[in-house]
PDB file of N, CA and C in Angstrom:
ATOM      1  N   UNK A   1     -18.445  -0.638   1.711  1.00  0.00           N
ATOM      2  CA  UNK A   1     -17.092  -0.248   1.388  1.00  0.00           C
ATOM      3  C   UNK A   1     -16.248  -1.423   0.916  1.00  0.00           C
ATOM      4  N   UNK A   2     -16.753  -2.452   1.125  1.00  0.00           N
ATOM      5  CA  UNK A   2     -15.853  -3.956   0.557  1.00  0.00           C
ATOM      6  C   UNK A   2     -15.605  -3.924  -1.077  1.00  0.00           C
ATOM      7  N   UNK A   3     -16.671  -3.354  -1.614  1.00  0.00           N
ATOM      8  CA  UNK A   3     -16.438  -3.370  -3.316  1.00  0.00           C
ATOM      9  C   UNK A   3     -15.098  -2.404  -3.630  1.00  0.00           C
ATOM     10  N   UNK A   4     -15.029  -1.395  -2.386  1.00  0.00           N
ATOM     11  CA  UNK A   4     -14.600  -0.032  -2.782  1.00  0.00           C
ATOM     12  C   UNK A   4     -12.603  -0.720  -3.200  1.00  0.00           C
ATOM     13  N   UNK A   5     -12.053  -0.004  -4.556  1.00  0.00           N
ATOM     14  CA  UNK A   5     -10.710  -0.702  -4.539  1.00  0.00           C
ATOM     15  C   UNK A   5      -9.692   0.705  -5.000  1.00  0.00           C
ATOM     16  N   UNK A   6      -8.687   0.397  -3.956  1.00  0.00           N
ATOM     17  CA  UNK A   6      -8.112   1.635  -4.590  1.00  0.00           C
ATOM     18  C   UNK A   6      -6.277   1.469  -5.086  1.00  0.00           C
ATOM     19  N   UNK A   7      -6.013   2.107  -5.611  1.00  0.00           N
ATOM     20  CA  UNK A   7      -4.870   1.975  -6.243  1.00  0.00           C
ATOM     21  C   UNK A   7      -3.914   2.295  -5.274  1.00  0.00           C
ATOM     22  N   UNK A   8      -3.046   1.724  -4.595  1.00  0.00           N
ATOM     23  CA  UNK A   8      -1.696   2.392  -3.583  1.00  0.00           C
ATOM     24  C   UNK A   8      -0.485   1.729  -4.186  1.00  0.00           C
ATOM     25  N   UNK A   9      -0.057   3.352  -3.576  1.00  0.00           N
ATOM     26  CA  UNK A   9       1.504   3.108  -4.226  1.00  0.00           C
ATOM     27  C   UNK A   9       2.433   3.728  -3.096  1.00  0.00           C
ATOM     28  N   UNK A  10       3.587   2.446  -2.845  1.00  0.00           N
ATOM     29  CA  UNK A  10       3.897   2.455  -1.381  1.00  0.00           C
ATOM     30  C   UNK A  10       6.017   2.469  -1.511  1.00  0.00           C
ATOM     31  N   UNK A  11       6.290   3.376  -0.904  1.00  0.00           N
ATOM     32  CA  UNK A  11       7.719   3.865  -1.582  1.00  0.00           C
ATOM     33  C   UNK A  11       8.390   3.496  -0.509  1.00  0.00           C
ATOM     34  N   UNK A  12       9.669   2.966  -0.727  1.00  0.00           N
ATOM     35  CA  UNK A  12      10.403   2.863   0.798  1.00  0.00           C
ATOM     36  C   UNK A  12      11.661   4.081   0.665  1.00  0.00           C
ATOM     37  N   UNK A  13      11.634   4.858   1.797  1.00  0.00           N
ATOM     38  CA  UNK A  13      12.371   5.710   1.690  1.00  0.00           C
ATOM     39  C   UNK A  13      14.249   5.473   2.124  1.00  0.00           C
ATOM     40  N   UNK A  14      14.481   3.911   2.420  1.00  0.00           N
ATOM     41  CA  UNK A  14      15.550   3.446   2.693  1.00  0.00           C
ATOM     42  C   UNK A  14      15.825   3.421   1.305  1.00  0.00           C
ATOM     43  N   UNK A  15      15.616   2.440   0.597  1.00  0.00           N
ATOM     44  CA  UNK A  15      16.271   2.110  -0.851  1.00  0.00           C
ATOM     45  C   UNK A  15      15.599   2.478  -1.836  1.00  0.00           C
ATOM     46  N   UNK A  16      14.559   3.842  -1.809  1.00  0.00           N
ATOM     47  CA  UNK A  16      13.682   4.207  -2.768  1.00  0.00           C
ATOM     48  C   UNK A  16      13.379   3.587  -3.905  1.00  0.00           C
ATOM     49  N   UNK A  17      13.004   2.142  -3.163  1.00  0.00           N
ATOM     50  CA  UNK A  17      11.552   1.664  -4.175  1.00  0.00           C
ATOM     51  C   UNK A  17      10.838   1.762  -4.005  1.00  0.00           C
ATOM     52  N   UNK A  18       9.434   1.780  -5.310  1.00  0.00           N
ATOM     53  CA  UNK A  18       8.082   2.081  -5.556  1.00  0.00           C
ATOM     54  C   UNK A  18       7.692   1.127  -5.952  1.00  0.00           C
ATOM     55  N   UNK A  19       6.771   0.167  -5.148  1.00  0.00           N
ATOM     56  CA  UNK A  19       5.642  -0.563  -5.586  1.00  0.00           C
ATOM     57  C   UNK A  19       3.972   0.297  -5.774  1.00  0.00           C
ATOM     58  N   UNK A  20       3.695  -0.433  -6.976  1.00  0.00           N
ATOM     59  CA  UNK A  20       2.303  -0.029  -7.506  1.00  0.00           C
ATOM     60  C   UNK A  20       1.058  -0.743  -7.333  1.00  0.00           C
ATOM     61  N   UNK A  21       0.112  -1.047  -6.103  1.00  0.00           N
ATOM     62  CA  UNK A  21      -0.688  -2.319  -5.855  1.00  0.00           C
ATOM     63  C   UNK A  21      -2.256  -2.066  -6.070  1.00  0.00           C
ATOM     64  N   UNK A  22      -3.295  -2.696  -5.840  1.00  0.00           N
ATOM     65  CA  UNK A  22      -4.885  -2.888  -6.019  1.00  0.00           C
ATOM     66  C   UNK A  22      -4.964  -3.276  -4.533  1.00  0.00           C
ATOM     67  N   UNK A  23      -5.966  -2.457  -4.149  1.00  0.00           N
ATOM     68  CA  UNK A  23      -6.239  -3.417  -2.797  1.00  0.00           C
ATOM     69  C   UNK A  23      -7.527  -2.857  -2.019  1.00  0.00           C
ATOM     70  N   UNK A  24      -8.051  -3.063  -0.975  1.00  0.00           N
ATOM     71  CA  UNK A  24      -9.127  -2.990  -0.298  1.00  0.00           C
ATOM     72  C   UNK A  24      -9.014  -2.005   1.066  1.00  0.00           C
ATOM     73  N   UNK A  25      -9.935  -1.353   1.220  1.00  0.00           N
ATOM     74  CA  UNK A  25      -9.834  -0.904   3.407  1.00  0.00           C
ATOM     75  C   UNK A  25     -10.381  -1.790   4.077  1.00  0.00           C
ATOM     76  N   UNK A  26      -9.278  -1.858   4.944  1.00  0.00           N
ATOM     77  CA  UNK A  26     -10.723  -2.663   6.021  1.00  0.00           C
ATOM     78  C   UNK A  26     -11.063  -2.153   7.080  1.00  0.00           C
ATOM     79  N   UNK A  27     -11.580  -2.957   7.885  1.00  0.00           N
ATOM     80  CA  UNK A  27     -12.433  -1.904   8.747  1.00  0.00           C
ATOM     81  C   UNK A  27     -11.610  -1.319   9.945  1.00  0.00           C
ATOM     82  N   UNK A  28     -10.377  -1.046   9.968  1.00  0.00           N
ATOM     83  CA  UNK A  28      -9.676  -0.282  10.825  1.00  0.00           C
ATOM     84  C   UNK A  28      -9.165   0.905  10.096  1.00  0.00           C
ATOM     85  N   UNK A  29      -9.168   1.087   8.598  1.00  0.00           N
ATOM     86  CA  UNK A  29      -9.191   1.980   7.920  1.00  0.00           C
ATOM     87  C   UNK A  29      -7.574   1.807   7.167  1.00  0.00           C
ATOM     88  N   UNK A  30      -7.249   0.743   7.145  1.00  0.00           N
ATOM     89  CA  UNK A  30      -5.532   0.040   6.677  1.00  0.00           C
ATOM     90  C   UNK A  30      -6.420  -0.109   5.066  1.00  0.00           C
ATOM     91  N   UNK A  31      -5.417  -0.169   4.522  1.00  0.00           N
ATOM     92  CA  UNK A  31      -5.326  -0.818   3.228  1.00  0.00           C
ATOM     93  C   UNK A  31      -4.705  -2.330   2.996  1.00  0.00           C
ATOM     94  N   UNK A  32      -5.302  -3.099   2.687  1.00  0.00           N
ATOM     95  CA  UNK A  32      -4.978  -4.613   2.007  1.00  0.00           C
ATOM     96  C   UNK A  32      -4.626  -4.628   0.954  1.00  0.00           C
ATOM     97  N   UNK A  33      -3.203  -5.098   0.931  1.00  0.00           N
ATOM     98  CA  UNK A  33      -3.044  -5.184  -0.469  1.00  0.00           C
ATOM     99  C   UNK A  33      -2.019  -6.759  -0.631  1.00  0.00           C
ATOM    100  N   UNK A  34      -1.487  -7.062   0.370  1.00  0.00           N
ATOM    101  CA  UNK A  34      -1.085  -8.447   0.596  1.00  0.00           C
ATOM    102  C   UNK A  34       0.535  -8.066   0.557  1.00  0.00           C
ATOM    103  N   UNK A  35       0.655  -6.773   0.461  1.00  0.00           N
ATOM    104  CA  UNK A  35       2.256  -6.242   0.927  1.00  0.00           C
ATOM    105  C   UNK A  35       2.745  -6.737   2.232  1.00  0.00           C
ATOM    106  N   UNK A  36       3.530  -7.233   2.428  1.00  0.00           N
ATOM    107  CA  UNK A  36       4.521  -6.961   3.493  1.00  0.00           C
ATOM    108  C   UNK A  36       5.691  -6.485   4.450  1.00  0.00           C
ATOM    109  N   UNK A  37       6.741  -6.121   3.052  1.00  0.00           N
ATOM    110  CA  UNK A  37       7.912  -5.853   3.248  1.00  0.00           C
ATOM    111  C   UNK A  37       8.895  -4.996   1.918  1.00  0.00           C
ATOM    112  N   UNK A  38       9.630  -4.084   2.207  1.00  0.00           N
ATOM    113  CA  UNK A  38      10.265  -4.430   0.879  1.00  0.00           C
ATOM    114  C   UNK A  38      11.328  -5.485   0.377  1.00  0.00           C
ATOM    115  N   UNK A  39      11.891  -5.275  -0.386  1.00  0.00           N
ATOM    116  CA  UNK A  39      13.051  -6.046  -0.674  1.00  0.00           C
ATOM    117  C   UNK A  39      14.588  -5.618  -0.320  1.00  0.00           C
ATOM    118  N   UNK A  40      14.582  -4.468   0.546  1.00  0.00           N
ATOM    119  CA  UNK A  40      15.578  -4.019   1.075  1.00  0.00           C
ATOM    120  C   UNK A  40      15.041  -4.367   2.871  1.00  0.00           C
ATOM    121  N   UNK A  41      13.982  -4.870   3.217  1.00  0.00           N
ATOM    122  CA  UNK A  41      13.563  -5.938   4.720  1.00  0.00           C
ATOM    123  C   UNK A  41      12.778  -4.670   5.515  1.00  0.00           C
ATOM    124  N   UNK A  42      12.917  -3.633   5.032  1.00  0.00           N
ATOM    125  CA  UNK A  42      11.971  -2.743   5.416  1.00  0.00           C
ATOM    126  C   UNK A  42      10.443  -2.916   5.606  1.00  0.00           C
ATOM    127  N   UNK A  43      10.121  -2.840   6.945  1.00  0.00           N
ATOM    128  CA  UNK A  43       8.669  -3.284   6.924  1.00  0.00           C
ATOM    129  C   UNK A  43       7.849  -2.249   7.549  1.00  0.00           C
ATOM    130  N   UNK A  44       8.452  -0.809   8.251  1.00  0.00           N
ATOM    131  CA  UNK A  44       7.280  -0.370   8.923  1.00  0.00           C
ATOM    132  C   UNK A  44       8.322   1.224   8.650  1.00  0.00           C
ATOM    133  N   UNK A  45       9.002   2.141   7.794  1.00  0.00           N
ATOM    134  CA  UNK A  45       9.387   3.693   7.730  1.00  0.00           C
ATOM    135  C   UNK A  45       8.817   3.237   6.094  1.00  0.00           C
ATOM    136  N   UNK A  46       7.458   2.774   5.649  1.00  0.00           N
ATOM    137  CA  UNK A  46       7.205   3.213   4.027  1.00  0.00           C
ATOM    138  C   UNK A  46       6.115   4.220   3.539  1.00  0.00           C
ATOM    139  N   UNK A  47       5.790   4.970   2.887  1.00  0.00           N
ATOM    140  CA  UNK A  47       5.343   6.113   2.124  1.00  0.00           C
ATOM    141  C   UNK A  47       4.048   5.397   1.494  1.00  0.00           C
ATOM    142  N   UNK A  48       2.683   5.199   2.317  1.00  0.00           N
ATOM    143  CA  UNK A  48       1.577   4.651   1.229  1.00  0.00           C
ATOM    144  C   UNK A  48       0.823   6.229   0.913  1.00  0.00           C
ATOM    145  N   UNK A  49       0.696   6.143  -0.389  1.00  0.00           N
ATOM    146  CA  UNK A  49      -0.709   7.201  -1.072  1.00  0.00           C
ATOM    147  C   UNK A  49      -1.493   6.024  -2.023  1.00  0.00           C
ATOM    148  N   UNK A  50      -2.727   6.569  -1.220  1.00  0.00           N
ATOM    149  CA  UNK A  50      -4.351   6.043  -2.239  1.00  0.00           C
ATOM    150  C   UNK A  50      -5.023   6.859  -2.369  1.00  0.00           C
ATOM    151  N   UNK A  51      -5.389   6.234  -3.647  1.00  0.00           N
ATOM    152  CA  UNK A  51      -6.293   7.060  -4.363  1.00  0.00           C
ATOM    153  C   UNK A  51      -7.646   5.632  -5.141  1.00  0.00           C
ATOM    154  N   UNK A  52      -9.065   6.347  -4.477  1.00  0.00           N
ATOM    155  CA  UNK A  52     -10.168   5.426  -5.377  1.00  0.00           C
ATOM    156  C   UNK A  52      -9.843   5.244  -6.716  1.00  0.00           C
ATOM    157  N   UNK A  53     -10.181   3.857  -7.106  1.00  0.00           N
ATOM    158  CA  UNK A  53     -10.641   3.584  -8.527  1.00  0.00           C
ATOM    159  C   UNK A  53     -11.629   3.653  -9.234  1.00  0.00           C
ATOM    160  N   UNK A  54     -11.793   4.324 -10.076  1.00  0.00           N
ATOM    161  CA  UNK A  54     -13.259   4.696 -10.897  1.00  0.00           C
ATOM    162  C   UNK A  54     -13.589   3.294 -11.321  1.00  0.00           C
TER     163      UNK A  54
END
């Protein structure tokens, strides 16, 4: 599953922004994508959907 990469896109529902990222699962079943925060300091009420990359 390490090759496996999927596209997430992670919305904050405080200041409804949408970031668009590449990133990995790991083995707790999280997504890596090297996100942290938004830019409104929001770090843990955000909206992730993934989807595999062909």
């Amino acid at each position: 599953m390490q090759g496996e990469r999927y596209r997430v896109v992670i919305r904050c529902p405080l200041c409804r922004e949408k970031y668009i990222l590449r990133g990995h699962k790991n083995e707790f079943g999280e997504y890596e994508t090297g996100f942290k925060r938004c830019v409104c300091g929001n770090e843990d009420q955000l909206q992730i959907e993934a989807t595999l990359e062909s």
